[in-house]
PDB file of N, CA and C in Angstrom:
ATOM      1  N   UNK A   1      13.153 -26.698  -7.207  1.00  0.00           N
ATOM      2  CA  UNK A   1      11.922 -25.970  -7.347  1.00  0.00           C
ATOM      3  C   UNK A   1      11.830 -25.492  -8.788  1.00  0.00           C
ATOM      4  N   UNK A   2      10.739 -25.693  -9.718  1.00  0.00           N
ATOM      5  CA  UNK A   2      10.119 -25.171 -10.675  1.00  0.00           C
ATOM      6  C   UNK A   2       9.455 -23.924 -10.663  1.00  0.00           C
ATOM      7  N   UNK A   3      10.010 -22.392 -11.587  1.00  0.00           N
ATOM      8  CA  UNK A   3       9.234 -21.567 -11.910  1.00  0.00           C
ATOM      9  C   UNK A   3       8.869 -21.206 -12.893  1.00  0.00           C
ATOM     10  N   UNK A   4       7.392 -20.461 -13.303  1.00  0.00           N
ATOM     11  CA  UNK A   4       7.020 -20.436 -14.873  1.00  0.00           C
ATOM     12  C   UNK A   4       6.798 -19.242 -14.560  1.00  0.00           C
ATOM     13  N   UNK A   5       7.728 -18.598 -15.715  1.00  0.00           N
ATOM     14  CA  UNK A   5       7.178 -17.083 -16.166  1.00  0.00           C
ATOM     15  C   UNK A   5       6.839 -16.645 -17.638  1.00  0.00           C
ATOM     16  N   UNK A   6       5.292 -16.363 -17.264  1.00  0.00           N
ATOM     17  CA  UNK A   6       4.773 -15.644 -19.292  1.00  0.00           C
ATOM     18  C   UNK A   6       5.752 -14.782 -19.724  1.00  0.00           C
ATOM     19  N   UNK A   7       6.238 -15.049 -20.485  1.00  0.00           N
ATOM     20  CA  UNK A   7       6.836 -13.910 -21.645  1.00  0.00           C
ATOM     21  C   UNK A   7       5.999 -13.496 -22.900  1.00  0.00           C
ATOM     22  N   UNK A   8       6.333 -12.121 -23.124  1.00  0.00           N
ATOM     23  CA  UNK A   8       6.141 -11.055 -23.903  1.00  0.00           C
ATOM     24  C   UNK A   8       7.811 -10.738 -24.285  1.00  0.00           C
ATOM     25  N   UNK A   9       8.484 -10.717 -25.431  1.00  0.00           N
ATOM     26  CA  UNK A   9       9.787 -10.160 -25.845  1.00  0.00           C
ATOM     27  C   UNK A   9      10.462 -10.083 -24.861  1.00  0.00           C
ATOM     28  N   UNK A  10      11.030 -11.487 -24.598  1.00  0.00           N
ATOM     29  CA  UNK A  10      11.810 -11.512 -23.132  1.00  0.00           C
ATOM     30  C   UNK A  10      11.567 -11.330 -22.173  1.00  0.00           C
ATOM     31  N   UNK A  11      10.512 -10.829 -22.086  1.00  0.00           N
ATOM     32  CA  UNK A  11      10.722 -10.188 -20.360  1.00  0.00           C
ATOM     33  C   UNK A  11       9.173 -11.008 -19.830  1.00  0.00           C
ATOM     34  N   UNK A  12       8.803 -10.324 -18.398  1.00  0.00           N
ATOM     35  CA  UNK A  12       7.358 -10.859 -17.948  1.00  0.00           C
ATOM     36  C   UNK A  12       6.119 -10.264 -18.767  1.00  0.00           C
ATOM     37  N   UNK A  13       4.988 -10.982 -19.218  1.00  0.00           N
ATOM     38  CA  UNK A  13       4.803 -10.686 -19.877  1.00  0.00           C
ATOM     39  C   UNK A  13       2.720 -10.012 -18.791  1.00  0.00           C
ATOM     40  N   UNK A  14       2.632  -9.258 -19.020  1.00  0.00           N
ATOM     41  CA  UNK A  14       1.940  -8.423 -18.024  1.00  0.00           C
ATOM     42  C   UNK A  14       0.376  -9.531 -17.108  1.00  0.00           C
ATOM     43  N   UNK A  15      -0.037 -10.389 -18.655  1.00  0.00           N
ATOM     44  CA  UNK A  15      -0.659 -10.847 -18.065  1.00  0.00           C
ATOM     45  C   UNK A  15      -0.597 -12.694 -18.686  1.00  0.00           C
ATOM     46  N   UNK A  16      -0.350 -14.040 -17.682  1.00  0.00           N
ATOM     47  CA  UNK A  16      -0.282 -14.749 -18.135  1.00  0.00           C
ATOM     48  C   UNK A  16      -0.773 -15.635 -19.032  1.00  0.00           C
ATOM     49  N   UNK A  17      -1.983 -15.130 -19.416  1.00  0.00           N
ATOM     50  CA  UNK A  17      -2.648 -16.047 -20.703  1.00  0.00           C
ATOM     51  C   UNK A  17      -2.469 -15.395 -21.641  1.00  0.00           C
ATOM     52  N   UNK A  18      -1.939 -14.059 -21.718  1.00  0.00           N
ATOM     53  CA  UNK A  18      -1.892 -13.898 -23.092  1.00  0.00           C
ATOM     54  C   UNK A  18      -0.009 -13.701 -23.356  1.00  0.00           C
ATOM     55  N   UNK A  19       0.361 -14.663 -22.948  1.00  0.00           N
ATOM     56  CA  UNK A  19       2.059 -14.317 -23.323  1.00  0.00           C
ATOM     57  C   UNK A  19       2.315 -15.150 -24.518  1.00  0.00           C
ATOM     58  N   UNK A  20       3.885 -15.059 -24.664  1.00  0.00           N
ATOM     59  CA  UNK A  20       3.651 -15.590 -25.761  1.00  0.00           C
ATOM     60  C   UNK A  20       4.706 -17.404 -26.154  1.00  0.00           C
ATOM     61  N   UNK A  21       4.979 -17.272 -24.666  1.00  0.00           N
ATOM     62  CA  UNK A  21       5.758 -18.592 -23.805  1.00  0.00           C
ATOM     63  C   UNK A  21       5.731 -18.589 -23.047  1.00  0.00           C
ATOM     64  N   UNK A  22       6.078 -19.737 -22.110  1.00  0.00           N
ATOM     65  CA  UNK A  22       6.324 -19.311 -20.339  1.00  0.00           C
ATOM     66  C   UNK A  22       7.997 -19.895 -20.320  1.00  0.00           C
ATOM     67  N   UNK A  23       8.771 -19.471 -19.560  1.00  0.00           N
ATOM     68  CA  UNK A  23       9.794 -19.664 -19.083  1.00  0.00           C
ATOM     69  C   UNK A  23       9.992 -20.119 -18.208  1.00  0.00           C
ATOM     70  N   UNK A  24      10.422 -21.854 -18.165  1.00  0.00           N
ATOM     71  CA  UNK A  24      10.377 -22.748 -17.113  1.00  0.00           C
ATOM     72  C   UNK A  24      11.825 -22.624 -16.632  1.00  0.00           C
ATOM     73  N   UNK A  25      11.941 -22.388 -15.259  1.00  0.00           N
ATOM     74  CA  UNK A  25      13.185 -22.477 -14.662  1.00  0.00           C
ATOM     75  C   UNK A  25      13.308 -23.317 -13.589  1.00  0.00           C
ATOM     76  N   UNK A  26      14.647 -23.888 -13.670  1.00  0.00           N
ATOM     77  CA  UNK A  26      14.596 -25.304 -12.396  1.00  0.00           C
ATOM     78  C   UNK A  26      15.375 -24.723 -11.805  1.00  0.00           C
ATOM     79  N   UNK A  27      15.210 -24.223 -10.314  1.00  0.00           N
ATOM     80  CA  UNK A  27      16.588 -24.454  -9.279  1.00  0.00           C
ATOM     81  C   UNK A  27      17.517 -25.703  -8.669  1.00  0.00           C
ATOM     82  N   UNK A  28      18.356 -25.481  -7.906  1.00  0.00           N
ATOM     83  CA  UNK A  28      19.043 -26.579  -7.431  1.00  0.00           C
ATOM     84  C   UNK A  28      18.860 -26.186  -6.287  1.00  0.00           C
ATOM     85  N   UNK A  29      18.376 -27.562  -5.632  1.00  0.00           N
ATOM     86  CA  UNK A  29      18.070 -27.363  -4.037  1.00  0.00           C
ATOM     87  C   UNK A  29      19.134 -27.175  -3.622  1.00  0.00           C
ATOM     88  N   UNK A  30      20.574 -28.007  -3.521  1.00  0.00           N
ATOM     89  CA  UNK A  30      21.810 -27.458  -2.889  1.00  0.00           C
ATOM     90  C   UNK A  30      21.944 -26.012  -2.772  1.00  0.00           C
ATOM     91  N   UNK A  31      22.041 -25.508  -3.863  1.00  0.00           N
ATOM     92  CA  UNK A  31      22.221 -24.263  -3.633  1.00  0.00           C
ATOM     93  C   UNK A  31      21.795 -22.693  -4.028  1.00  0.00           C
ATOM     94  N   UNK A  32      19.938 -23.311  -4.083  1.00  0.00           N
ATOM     95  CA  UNK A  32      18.931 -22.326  -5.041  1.00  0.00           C
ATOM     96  C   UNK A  32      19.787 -21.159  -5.989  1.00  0.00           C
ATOM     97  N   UNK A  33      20.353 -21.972  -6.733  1.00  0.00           N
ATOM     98  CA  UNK A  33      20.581 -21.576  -7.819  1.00  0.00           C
ATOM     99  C   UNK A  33      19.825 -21.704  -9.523  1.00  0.00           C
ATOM    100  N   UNK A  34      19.570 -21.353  -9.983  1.00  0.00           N
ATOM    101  CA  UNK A  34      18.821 -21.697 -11.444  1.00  0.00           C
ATOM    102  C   UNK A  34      19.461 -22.700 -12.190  1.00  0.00           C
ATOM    103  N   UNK A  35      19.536 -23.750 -12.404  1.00  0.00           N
ATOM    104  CA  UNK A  35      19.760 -24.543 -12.928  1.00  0.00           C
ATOM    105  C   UNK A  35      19.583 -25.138 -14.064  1.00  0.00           C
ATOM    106  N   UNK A  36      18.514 -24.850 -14.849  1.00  0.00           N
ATOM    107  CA  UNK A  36      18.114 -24.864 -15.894  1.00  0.00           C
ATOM    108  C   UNK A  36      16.963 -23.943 -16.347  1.00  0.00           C
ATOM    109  N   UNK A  37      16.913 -23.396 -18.164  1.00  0.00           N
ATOM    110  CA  UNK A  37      15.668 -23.015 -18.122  1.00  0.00           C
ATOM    111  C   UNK A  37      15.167 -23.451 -20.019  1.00  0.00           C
ATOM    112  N   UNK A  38      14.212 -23.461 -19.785  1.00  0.00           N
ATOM    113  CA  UNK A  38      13.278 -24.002 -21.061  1.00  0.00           C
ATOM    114  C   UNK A  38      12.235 -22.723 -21.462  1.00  0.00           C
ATOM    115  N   UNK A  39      11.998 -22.448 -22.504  1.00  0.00           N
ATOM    116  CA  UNK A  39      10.571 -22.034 -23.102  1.00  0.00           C
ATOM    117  C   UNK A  39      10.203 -22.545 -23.666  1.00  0.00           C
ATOM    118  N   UNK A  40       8.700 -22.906 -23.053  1.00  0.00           N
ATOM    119  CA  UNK A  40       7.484 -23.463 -23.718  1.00  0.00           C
ATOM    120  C   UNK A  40       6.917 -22.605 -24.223  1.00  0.00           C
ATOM    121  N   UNK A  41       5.816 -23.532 -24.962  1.00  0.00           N
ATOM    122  CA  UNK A  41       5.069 -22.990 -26.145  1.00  0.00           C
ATOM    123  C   UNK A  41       3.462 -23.124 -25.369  1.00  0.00           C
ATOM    124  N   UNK A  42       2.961 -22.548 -24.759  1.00  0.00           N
ATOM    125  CA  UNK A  42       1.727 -23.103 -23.727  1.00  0.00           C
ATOM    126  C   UNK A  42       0.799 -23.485 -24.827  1.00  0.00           C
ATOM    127  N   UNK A  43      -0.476 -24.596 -24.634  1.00  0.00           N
ATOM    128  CA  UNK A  43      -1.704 -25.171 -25.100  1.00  0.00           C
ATOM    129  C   UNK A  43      -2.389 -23.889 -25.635  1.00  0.00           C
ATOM    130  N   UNK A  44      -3.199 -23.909 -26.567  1.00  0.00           N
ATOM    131  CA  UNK A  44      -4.345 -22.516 -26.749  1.00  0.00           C
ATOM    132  C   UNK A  44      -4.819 -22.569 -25.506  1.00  0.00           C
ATOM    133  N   UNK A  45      -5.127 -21.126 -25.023  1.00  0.00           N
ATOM    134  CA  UNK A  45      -5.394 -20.265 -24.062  1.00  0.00           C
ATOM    135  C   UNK A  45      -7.160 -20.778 -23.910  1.00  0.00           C
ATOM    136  N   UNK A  46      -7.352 -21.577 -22.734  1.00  0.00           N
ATOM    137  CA  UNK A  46      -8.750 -21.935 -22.477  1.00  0.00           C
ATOM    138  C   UNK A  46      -8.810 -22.202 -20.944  1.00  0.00           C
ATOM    139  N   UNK A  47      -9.909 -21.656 -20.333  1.00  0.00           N
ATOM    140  CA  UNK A  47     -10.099 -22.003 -19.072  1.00  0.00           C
ATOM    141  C   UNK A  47      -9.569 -23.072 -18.725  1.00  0.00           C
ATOM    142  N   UNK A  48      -8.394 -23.564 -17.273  1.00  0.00           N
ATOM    143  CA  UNK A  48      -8.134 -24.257 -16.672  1.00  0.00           C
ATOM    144  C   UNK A  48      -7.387 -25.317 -17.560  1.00  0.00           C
ATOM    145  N   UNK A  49      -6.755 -24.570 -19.051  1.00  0.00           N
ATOM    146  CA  UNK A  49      -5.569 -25.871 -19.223  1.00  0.00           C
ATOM    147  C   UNK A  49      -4.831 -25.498 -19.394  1.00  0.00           C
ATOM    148  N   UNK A  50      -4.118 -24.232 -18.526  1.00  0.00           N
ATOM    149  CA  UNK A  50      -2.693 -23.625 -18.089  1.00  0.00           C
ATOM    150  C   UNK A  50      -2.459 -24.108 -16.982  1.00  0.00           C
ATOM    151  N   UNK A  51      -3.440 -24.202 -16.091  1.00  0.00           N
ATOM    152  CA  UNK A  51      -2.774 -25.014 -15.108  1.00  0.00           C
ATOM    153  C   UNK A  51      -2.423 -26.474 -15.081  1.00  0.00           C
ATOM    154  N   UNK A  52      -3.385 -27.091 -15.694  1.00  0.00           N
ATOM    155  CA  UNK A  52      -2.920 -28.293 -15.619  1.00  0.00           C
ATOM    156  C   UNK A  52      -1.825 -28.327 -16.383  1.00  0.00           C
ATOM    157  N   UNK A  53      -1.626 -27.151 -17.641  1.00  0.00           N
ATOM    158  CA  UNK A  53      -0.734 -28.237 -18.104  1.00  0.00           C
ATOM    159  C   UNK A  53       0.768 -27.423 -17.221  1.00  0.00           C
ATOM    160  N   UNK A  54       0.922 -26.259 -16.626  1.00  0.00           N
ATOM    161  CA  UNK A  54       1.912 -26.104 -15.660  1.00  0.00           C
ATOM    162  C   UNK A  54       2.054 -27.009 -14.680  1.00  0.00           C
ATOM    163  N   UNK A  55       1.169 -27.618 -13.783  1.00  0.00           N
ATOM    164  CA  UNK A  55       1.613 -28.584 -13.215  1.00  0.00           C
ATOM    165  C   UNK A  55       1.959 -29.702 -13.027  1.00  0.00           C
ATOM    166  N   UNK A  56       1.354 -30.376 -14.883  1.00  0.00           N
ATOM    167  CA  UNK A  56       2.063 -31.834 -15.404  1.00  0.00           C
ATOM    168  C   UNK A  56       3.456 -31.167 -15.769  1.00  0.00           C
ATOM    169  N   UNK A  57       3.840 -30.047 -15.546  1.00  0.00           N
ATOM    170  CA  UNK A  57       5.433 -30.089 -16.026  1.00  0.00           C
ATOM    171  C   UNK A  57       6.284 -29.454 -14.516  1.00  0.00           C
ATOM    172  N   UNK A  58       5.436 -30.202 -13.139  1.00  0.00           N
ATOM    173  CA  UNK A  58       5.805 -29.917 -12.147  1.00  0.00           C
ATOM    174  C   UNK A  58       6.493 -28.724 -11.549  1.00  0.00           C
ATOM    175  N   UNK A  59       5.530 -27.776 -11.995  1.00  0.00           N
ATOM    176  CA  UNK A  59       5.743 -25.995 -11.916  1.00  0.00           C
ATOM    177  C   UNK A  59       5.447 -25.977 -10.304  1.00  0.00           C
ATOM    178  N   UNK A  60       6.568 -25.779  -9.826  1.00  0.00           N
ATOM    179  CA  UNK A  60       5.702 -25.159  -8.100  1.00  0.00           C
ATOM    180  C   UNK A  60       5.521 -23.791  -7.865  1.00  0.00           C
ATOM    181  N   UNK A  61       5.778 -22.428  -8.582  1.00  0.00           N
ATOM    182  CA  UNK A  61       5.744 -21.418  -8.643  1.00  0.00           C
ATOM    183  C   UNK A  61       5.198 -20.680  -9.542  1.00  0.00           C
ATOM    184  N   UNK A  62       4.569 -20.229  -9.767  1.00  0.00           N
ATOM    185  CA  UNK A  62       4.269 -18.886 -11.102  1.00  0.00           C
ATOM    186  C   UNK A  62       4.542 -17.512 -10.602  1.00  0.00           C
ATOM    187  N   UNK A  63       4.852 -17.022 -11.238  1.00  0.00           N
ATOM    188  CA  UNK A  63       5.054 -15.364 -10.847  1.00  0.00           C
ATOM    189  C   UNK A  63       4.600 -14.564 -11.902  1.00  0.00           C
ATOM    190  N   UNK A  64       3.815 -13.710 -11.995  1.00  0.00           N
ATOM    191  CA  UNK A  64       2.631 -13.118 -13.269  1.00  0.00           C
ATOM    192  C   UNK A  64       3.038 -11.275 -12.813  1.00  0.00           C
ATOM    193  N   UNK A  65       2.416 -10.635 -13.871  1.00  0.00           N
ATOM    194  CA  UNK A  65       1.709  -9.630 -13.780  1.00  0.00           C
ATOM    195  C   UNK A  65       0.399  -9.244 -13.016  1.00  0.00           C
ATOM    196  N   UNK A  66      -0.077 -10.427 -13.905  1.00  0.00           N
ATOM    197  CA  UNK A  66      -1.834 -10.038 -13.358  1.00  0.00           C
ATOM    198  C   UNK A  66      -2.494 -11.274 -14.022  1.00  0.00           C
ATOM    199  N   UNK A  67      -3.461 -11.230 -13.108  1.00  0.00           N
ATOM    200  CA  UNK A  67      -3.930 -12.997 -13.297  1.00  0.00           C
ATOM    201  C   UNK A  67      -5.368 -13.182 -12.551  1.00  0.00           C
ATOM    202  N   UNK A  68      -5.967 -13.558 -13.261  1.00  0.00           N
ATOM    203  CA  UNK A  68      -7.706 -13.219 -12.640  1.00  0.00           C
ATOM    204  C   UNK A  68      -8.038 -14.329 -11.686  1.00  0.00           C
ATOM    205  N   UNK A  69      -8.681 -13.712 -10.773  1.00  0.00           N
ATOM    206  CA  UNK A  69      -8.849 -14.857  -9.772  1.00  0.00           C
ATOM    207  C   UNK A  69      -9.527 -16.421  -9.845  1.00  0.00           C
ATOM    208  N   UNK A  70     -10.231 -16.643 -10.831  1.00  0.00           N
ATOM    209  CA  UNK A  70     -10.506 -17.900 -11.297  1.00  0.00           C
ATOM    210  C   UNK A  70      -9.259 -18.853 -11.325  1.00  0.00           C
ATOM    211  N   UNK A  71      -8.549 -18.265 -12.179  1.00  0.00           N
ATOM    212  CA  UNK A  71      -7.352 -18.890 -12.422  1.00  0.00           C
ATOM    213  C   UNK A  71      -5.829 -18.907 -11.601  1.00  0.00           C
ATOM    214  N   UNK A  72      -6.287 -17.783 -10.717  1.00  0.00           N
ATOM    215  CA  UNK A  72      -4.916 -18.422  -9.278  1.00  0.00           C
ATOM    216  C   UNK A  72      -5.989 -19.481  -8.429  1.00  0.00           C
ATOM    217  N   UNK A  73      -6.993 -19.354  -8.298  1.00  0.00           N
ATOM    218  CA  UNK A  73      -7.705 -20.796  -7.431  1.00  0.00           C
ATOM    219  C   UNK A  73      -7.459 -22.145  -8.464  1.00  0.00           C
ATOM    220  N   UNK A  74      -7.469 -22.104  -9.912  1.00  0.00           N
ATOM    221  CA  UNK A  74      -7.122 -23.382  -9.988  1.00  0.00           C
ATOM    222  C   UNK A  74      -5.797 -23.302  -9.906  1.00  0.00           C
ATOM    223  N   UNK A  75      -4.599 -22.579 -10.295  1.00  0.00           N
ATOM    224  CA  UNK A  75      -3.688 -22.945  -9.933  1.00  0.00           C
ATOM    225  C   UNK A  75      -3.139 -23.572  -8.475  1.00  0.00           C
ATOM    226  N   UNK A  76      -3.602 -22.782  -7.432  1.00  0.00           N
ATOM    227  CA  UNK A  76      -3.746 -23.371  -5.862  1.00  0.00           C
ATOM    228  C   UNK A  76      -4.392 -24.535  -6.151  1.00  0.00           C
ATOM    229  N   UNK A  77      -5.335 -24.945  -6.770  1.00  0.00           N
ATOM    230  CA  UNK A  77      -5.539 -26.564  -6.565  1.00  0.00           C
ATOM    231  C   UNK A  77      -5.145 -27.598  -7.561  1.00  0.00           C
ATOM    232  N   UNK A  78      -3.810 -27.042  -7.577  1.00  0.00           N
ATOM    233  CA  UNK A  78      -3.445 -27.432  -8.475  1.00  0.00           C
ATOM    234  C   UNK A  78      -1.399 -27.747  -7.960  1.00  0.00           C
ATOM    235  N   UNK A  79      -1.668 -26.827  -6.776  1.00  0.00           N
ATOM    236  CA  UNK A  79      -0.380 -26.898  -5.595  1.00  0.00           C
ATOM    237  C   UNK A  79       0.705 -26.539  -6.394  1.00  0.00           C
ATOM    238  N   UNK A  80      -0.025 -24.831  -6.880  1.00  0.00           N
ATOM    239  CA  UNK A  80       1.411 -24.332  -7.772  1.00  0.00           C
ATOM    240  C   UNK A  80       0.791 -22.883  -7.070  1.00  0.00           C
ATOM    241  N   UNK A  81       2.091 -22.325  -6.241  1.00  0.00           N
ATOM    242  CA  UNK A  81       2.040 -20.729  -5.482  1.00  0.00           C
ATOM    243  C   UNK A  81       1.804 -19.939  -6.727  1.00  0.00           C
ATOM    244  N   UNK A  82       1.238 -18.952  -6.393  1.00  0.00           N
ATOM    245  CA  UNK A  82       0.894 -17.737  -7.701  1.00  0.00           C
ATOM    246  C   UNK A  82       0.971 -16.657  -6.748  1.00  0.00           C
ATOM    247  N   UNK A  83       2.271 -15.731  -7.450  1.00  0.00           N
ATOM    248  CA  UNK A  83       3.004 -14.572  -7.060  1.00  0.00           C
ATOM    249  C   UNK A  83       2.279 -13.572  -8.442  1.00  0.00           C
ATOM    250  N   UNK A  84       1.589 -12.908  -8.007  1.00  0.00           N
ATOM    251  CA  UNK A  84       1.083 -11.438  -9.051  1.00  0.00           C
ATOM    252  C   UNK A  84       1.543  -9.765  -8.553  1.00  0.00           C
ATOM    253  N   UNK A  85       1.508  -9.143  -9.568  1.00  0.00           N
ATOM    254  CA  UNK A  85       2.154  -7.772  -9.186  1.00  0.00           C
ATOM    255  C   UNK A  85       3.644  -8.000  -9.767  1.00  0.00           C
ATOM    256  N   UNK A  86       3.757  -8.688 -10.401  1.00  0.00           N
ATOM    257  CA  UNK A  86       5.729  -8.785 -10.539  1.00  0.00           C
ATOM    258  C   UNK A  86       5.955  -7.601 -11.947  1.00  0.00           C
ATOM    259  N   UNK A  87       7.188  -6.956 -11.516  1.00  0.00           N
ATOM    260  CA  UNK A  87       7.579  -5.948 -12.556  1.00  0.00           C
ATOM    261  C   UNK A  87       8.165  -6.788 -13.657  1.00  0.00           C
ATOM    262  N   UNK A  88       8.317  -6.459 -15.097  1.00  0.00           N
ATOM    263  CA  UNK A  88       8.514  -6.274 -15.892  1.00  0.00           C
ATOM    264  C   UNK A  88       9.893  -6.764 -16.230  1.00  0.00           C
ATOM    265  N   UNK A  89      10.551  -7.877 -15.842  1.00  0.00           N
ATOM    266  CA  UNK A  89      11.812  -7.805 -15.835  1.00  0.00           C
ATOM    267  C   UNK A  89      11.967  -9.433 -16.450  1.00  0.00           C
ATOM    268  N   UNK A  90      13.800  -9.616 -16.660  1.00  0.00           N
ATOM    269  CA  UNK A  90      14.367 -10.768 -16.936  1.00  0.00           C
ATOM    270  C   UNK A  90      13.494 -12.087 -16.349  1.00  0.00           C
ATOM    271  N   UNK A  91      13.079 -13.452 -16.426  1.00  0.00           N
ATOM    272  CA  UNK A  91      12.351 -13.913 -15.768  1.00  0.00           C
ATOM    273  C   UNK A  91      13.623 -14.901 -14.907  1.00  0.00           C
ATOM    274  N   UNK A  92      15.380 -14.723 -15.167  1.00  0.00           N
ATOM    275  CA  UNK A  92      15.853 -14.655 -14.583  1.00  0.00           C
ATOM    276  C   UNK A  92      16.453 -13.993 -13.057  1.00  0.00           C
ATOM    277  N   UNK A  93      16.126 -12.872 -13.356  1.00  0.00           N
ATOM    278  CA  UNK A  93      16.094 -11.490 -12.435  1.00  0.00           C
ATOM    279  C   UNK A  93      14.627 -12.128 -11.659  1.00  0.00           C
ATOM    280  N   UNK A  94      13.097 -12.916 -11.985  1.00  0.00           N
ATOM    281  CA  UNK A  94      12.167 -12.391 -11.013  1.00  0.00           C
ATOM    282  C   UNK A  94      12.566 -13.522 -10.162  1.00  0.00           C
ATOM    283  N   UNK A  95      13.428 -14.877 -10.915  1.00  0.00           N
ATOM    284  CA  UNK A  95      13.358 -15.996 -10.085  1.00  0.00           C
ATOM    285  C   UNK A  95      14.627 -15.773  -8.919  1.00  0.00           C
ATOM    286  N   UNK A  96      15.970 -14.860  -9.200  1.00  0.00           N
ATOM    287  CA  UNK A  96      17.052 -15.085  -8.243  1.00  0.00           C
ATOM    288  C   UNK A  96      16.344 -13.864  -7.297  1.00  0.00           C
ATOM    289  N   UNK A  97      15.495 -12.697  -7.747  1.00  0.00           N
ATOM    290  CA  UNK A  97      14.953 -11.813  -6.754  1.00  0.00           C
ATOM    291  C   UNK A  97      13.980 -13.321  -5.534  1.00  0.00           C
ATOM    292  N   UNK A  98      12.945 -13.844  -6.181  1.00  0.00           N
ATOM    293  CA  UNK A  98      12.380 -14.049  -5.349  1.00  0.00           C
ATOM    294  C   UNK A  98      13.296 -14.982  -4.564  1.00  0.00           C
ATOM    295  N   UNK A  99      14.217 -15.838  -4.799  1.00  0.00           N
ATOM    296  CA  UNK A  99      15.135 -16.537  -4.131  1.00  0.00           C
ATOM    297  C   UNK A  99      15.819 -16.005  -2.569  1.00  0.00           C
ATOM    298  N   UNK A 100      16.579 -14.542  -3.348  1.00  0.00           N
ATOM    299  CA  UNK A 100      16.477 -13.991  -2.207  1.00  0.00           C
ATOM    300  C   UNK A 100      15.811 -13.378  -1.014  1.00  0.00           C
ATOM    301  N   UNK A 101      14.610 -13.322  -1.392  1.00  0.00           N
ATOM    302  CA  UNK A 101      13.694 -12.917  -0.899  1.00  0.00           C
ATOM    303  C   UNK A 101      13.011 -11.477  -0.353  1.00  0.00           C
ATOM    304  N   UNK A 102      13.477 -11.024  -2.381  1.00  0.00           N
ATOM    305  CA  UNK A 102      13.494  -9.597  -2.707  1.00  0.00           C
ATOM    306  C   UNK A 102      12.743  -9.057  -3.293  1.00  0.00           C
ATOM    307  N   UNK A 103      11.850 -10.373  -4.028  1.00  0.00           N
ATOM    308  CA  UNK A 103      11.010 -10.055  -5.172  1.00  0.00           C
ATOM    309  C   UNK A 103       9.898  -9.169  -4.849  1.00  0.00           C
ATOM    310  N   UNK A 104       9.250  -7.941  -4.778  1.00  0.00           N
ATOM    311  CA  UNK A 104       8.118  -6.926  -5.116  1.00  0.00           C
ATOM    312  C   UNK A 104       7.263  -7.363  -5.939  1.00  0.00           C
ATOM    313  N   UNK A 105       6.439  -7.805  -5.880  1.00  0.00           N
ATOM    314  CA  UNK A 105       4.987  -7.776  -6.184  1.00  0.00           C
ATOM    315  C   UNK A 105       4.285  -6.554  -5.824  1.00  0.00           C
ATOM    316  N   UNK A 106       2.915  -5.974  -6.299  1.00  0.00           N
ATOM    317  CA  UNK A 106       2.417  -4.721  -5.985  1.00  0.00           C
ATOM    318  C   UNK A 106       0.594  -5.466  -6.781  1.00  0.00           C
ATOM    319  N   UNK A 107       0.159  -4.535  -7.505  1.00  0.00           N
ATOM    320  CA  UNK A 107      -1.017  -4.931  -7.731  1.00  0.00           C
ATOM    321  C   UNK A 107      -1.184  -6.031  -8.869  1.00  0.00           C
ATOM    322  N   UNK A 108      -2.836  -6.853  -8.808  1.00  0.00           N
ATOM    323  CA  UNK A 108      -2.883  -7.984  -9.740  1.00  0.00           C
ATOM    324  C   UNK A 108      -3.451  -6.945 -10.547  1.00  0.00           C
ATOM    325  N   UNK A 109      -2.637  -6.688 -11.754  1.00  0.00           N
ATOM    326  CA  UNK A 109      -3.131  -6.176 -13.070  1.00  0.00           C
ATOM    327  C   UNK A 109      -4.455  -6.477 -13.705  1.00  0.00           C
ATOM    328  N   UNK A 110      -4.576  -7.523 -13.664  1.00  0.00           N
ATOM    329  CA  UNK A 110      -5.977  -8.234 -14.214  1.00  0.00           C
ATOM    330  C   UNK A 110      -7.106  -8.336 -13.164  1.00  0.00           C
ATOM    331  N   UNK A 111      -8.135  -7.605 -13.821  1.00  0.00           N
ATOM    332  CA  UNK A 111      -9.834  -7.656 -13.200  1.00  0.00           C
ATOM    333  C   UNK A 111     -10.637  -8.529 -13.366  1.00  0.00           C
ATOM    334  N   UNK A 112     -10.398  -9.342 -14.462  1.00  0.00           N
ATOM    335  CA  UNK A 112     -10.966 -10.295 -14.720  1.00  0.00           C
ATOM    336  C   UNK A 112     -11.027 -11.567 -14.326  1.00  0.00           C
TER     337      UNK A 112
END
């Protein structure tokens, strides 16, 4: 499984179009463990080419801050889950939280 998390200075970055990478992490199905991770450099920030281009790099997860609803519907059609409300943390820490199935989400930051 593939997850992308926006960064801001390491950490999640509050809202995903304006971060300043995303942090691609691969698990291992054997034993959902993290297996690898990459930062990208995302496309300039324009309607609907974050998702595509998250899901030409076979992202099945996002986990955000806050994320306006335009853009979790294309991500859903786009057959990548979008987790919003996530605290502020390692984007290591949000992927082994949600693994376990610990991760807190709370409100989508973004109104827009």
């Amino acid at each position: 499984m593939k997850f992308a998390i926006p960064l801001a200075e390491g950490k999640l970055c509050s809202h995903f179009g304006h971060c300043e990478c995303f942090a691609i992490l691969e698990t291992d199905s054997s034993n959902e463990k993290i297996s690898t991770r990459v930062d990208a450099v995302p496309p300039p920030h324009e309607p609907g080419v974050l998702p595509r281009w998250l899901a030409d790099l076979n992202v099945n997860v996002i986990i955000a801050g806050g994320m306006g609803q335009r853009a979790q519907q294309l991500f859903n059609e786009n057959k990548i889950k979008v987790i919003v409300g996530a605290q502020n943390e390692f984007p290591e820490t949000l992927v082994e939280q949600y693994l376990a199935g610990t991760l807190t989400s709370g409100s989508n930051i973004c109104d827009h």
